[in-house]
Protein backbone atom coordinates (compact mmCIF):
# COMPACT_ATOMS: atom_id res chain seq x y z
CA UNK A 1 -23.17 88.82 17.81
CA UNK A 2 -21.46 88.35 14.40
CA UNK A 3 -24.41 86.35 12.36
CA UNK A 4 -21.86 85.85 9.64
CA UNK A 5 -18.97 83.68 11.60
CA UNK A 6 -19.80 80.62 13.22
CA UNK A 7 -17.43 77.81 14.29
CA UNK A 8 -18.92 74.48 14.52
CA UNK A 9 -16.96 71.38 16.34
CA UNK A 10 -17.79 68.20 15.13
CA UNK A 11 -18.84 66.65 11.24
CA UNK A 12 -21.20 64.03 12.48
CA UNK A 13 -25.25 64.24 11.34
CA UNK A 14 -25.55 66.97 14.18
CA UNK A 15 -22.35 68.96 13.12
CA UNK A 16 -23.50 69.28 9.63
CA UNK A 17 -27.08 69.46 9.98
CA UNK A 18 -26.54 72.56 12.12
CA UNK A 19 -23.95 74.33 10.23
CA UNK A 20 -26.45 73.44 6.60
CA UNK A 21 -29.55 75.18 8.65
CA UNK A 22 -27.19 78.48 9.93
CA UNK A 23 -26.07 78.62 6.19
CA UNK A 24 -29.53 78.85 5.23
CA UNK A 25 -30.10 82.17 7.69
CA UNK A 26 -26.90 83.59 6.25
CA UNK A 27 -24.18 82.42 8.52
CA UNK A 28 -20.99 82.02 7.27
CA UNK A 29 -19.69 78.51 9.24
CA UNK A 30 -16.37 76.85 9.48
CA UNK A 31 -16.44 73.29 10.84
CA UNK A 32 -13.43 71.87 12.34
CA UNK A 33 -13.45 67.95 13.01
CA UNK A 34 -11.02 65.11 14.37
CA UNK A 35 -12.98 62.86 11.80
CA UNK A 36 -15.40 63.31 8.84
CA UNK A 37 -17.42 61.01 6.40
CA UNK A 38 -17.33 58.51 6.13
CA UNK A 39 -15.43 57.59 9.13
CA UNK A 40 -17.84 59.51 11.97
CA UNK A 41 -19.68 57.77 14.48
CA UNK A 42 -22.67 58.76 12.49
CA UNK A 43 -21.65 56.40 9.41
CA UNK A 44 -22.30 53.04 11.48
CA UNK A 45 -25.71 54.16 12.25
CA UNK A 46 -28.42 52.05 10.86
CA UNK A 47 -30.84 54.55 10.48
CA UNK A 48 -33.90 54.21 10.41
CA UNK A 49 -36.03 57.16 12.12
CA UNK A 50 -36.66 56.04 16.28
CA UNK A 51 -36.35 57.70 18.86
CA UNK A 52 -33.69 55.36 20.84
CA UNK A 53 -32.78 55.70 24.03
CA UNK A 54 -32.62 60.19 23.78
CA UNK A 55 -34.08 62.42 26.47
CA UNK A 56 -36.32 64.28 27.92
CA UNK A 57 -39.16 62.96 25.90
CA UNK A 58 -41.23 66.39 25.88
CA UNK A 59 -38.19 67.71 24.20
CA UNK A 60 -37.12 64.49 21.81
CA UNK A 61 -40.86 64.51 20.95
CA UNK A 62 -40.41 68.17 18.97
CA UNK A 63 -36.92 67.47 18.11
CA UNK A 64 -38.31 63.90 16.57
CA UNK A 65 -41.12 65.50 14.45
CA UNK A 66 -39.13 67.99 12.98
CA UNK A 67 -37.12 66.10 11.58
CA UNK A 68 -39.65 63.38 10.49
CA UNK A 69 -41.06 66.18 8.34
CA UNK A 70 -37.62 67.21 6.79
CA UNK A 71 -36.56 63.43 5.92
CA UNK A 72 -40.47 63.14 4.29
CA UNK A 73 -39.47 66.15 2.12
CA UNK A 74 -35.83 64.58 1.44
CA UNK A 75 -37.19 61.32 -0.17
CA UNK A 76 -37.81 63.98 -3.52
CA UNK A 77 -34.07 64.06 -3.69
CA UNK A 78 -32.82 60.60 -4.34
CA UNK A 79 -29.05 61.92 -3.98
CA UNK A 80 -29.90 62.34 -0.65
CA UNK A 81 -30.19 57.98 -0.04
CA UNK A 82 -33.22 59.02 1.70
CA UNK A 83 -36.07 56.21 1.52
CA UNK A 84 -39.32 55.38 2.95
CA UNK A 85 -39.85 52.17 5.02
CA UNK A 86 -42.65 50.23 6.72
CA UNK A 87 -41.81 49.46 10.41
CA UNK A 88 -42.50 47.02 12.57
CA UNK A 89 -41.49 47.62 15.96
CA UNK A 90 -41.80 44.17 17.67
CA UNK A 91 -42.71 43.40 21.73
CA UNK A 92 -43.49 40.03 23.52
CA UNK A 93 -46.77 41.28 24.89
CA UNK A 94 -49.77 42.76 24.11
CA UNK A 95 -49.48 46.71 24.71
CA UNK A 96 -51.68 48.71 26.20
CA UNK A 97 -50.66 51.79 25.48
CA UNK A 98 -49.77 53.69 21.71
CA UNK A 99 -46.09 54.41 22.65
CA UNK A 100 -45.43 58.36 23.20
CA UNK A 101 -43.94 58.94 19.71
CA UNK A 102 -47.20 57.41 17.77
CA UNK A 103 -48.33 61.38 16.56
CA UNK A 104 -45.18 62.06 14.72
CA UNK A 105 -44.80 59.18 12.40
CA UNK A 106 -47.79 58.53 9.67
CA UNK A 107 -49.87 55.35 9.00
CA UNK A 108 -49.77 53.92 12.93
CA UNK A 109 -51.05 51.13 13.83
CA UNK A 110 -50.79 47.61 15.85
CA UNK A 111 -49.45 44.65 13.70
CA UNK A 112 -52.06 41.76 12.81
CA UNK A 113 -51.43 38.36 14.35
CA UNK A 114 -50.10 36.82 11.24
CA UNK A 115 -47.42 39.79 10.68
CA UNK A 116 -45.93 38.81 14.22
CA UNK A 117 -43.07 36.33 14.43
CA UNK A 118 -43.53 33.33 17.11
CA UNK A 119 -42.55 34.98 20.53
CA UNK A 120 -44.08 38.60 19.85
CA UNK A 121 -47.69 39.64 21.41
CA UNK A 122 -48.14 42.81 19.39
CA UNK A 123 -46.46 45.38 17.32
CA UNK A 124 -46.33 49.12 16.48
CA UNK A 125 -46.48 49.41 12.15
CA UNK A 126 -45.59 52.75 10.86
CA UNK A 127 -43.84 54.35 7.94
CA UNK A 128 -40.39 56.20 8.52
CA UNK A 129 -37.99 57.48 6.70
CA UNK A 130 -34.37 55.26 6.40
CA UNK A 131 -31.43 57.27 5.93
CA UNK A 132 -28.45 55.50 4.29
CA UNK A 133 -25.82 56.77 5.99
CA UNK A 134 -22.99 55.21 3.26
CA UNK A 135 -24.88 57.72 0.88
CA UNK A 136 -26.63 60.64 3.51
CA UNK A 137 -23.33 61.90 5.37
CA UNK A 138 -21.32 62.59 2.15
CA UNK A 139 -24.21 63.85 0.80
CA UNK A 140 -25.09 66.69 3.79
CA UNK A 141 -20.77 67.70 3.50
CA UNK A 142 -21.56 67.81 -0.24
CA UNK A 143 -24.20 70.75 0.70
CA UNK A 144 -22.28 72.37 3.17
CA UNK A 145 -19.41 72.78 0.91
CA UNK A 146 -21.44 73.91 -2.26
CA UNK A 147 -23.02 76.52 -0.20
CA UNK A 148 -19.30 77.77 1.10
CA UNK A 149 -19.31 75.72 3.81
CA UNK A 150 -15.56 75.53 5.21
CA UNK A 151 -14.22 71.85 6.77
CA UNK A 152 -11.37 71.42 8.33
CA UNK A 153 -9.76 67.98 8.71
CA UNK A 154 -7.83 66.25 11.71
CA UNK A 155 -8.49 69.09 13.84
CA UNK A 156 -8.70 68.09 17.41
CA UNK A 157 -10.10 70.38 19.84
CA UNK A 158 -8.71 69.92 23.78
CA UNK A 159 -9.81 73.34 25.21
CA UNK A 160 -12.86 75.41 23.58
CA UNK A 161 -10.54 78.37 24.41
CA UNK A 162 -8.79 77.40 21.09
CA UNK A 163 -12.04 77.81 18.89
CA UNK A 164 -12.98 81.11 20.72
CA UNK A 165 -9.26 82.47 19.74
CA UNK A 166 -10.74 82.60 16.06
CA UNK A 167 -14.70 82.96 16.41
CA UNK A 168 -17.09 84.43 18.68
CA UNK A 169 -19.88 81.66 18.54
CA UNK A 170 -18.64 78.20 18.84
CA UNK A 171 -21.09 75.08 18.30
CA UNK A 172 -20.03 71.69 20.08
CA UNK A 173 -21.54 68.84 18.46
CA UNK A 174 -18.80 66.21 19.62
CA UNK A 175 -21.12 63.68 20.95
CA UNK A 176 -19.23 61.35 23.07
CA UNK A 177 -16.05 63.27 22.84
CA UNK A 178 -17.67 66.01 24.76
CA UNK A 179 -16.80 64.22 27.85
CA UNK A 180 -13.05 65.31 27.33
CA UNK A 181 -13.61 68.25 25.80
CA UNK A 182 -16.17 69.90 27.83
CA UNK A 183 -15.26 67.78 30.96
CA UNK A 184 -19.41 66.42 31.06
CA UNK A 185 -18.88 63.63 33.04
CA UNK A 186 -22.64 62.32 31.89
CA UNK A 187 -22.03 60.82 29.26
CA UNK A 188 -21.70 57.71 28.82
CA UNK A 189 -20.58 55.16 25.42
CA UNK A 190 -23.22 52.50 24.60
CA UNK A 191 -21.53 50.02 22.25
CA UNK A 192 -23.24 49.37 18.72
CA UNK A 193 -22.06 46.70 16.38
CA UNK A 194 -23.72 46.09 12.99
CA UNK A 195 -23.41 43.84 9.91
CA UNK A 196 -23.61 45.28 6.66
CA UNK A 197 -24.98 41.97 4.61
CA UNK A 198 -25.94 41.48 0.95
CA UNK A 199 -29.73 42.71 0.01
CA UNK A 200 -31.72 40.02 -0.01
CA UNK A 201 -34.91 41.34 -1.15
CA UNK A 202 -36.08 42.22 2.08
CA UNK A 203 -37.95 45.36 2.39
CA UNK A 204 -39.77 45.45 6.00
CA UNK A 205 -37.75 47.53 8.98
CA UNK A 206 -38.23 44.95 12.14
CA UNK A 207 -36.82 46.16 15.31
CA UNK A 208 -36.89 44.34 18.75
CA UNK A 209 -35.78 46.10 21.68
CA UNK A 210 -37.09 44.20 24.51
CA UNK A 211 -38.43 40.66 23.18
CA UNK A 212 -36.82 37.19 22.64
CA UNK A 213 -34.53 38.50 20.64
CA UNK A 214 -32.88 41.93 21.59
CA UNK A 215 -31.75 43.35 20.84
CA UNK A 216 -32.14 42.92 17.04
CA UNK A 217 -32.98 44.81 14.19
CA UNK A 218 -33.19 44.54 10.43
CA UNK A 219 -32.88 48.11 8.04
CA UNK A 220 -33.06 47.18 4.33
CA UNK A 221 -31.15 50.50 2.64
CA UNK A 222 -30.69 50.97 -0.98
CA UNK A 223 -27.82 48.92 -2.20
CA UNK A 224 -27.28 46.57 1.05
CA UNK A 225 -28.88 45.53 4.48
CA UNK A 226 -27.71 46.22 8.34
CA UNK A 227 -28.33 43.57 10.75
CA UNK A 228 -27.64 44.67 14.77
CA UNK A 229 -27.31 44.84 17.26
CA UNK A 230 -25.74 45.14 20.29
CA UNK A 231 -25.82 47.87 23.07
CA UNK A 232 -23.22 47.62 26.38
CA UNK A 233 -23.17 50.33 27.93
CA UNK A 234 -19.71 51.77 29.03
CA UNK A 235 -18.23 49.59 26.56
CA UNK A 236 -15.18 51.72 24.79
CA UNK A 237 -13.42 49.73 22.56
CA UNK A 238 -14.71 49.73 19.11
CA UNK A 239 -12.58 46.78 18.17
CA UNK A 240 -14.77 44.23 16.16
CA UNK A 241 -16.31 41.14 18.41
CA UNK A 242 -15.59 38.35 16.11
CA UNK A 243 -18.09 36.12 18.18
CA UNK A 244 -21.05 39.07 18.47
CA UNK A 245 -21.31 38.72 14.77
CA UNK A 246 -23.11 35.58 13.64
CA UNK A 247 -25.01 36.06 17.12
CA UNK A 248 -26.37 39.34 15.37
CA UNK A 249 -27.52 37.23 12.25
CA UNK A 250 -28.85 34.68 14.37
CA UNK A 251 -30.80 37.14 16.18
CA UNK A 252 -32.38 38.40 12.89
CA UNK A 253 -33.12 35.10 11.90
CA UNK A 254 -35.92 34.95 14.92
CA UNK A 255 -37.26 38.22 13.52
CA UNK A 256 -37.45 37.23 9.42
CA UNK A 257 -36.18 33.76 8.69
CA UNK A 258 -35.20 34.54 5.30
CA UNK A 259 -32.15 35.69 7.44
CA UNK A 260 -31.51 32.01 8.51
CA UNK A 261 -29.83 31.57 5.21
CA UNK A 262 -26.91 34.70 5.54
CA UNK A 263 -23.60 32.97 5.10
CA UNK A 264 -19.99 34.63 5.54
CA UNK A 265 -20.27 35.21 2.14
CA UNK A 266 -23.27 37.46 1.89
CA UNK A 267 -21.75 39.74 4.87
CA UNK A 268 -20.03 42.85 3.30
CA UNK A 269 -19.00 44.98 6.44
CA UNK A 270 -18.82 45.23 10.26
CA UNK A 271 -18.75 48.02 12.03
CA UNK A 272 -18.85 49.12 15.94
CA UNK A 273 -19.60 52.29 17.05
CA UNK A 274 -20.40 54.28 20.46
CA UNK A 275 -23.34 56.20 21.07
CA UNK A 276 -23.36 58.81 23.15
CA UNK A 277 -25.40 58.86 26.05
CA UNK A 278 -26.74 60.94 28.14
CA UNK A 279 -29.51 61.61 30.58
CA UNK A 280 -31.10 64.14 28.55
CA UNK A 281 -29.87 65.54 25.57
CA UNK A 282 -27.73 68.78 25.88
CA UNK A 283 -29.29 71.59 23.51
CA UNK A 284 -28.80 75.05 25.05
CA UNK A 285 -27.24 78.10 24.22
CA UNK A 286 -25.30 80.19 26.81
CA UNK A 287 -23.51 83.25 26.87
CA UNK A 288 -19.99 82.14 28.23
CA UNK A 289 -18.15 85.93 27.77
CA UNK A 290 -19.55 89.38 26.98
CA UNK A 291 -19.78 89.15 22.85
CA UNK A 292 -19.06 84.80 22.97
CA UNK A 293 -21.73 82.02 22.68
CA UNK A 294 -21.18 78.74 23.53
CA UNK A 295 -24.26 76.34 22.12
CA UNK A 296 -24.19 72.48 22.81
CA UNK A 297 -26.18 69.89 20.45
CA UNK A 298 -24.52 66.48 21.61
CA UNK A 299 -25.86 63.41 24.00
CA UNK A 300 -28.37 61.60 21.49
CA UNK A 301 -27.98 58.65 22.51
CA UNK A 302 -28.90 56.28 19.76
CA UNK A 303 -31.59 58.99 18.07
CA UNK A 304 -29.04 61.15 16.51
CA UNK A 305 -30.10 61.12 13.58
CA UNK A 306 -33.51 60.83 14.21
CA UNK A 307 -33.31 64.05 15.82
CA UNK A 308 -30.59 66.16 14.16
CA UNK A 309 -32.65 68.26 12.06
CA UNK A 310 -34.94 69.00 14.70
CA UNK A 311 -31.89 69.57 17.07
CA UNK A 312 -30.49 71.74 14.72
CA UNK A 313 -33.06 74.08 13.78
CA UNK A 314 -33.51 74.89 17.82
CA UNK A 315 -30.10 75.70 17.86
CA UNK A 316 -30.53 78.45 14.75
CA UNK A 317 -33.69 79.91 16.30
CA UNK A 318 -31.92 80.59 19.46
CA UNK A 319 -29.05 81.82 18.13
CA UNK A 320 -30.63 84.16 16.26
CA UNK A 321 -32.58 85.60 19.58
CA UNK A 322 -29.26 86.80 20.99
C-alpha cells in the first residue's frame, strides 16, 4: 500500500475528520465531494455531543469517547467554535437505569426536581462539548488545506471504479449517498429540520427524545441558538415545512419557556437535512483488488459528529495494519 496517496469521497465531519487524522500519519489525501461547507449535510447539525440513534452500541461507545476527549482538547482553540455545555437530557419517568453512554461524558448525574420542566420524571445532567457547525466545518477544511490537503469541488462519484482509476485506497464517507453509490440498500434518510433563532441568553442544552414534547431540543452555540426538531424517517425531500416550524418553537417552549416569547422576527434560518441511517454503522476496511483498499466510515445516523473523530481514527489505525 502507498501510505502517501489516499482518496477520500465525501467533505462532511467524517470526510474531513478522516482525511485531517491520515494527514497527521503522513498521508498525502485528495478529497473529492458533490458538496462542501457550508452546504453538507453536516452544516444543519445541531451539535451537541449524543450519541443519536448510531449503532452497535459496543462500537458507538469507543467511537463516542474518542471523540469526547478530542472536542475537550478543542475547546483551547476558540477558532475551532468548539464550546462546553451543561446538558439536560429530559424523560417523562423516573429511570432506573444510568443510560449506556454515562462513562464517557464528565460530571453525570440525575437532574433535581426543581431543574425538571412540568411533564418530566427525571433527567440525565452532564457536560458535553457543542460544536458550531456554522464555524467547525470551515474550520476542519481550513486544516486540511493548510496541511496540503487537496479538495475537489462538484465532483460526483457514480461508480468507485472512477476513484480507483487515480488512487489505490479510496475512503467513502458519503453518508446517505452511499445508497447509490455503493448500492447499500440499508440505509435509510431520517428527516431533520431546525431553526436557527436569535440568542436569547440561554445557556442550558435540553433535549427530549421521548417525553411530552419530542422530539425537541434546544443547543445555545456562540453567536445564535438551534431549536429542532423533527425526525421522519424515509422522508427525502429537504424542502422547508413551513407549518413544522413554529411547531418546533412551540415544542421548545414546553422545555424552557423563555422560548414562549420567539417571534418571526428573532428566527434567522431554517434548515432540513437527512441523516443517514443505518442499522449499525459501516466502519471496515477491505481489500477489494490485490494492491486496492476500499474503507467505509458512513451510516451515523444522527451521531455523526459525535462520533467522527472516533470513527476516523479507527479507520487510520487499520489502514495502517495493511
Amino acid at each position: 500500500m502507498d501510505a502517501t496517496d489516499v482518496l477520500v469521497i465525501g467533505c462532511g465531519v467524517s470526510g474531513l475528520s478522516t482525511g485531517i487524522l491520515l494527514q497527521r500519519q503522513g498521508w498525502r489525501v485528495t478529497l473529492w465531494a458533490k458538496n462542501v461547507p457550508p452546504n453538507t449535510t453536516s452544516n444543519v447539525s445541531a451539535a451537541v455531543w449524543f450519541p443519536y440513534r448510531a449503532f452497535p452500541i459496543e462500537r458507538v461507545l469507543a467511537w463516542g469517547a474518542a471523540a469526547y476527549t478530542t472536542f475537550r482538547e478543542l475547546l483551547d482553540t476558540p477558532a475551532s467554535g468548539v464550546i462546553l455545555a451543561n446538558v439536560l437530557d429530559l424523560h417523562p419517568e423516573p429511570q432506573r437505569q444510568d443510560p449506556w453512554w454515562a462513562s464517557s461524558v464528565d460530571g453525570f448525574r440525575h437532574a433535581r426536581a426543581d431543574e425538571l420542566p412540568a411533564g418530566y420524571g427525571d433527567g440525565f445532567v452532564f457536560d458535553a462539548p457543542v460544536i458550531d457547525t456554522s464555524i467547525y466545518m470551515a474550520y476542519l477544511r481550513a486544516q486540511f488545506e493548510a496541511a496540503g490537503g487537496v479538495v475537489v469541488e462538484n465532483r460526483t462519484v457514480n461508480d468507485l471504479s472512477e476513484a480507483f482509476a487515480v488512487c489505490n485506497v479510496v475512503i467513502n464517507c458519503t453518508g446517505l449517498g452511499a445508497r447509490e453509490l455503493v448500492h447499500d440498500a440499508s440505509l435509510r434518510p431520517s428527516r431533520g429540520q431546525v431553526v436557527r433563532v436569535r440568542h436569547n441568553g440561554f445557556r442550558r442544552v435540553l433535549l427530549d427524545d421521548d417525553g411530552p414534547n419530542s422530539l425537541a431540543y434546544i443547543v445555545p452555540r456562540i453567536n445564535d441558538i438551534i431549536l429542532g426538531g423533527t425526525a421522519i424517517d424515509d422522508e427525502e425531500s429537504t424542502t422547508i415545512d413551513n407549518d413544522e416550524t413554529p411547531a418546533i418553537v412551540r415544542r421548545c417552549a414546553g422545555l424552557a419557556p423563555k422560548f414562549a416569547a420567539i417571534t418571526a422576527a428573532d428566527i434567522l434560518e431554517v434548515k432540513v437535512g437527512l441523516r443517514p441511517v443505518r442499522p449499525e454503522v459501516r466502519l471496515e476496511v477491505e481489500q477489494v483488488a490485490p494492491g486496492r483498499w476500499l474503507a467505509s466510515n458512513y451510516g451515523h445516523g444522527g451521531a455523526g459528529v459525535t462520533l467522527s473523530w472516533g470513527c476516523a481514527a479507527e479507520i487510520v489505525e487499520r489502514l495502517s495494519a495493511q
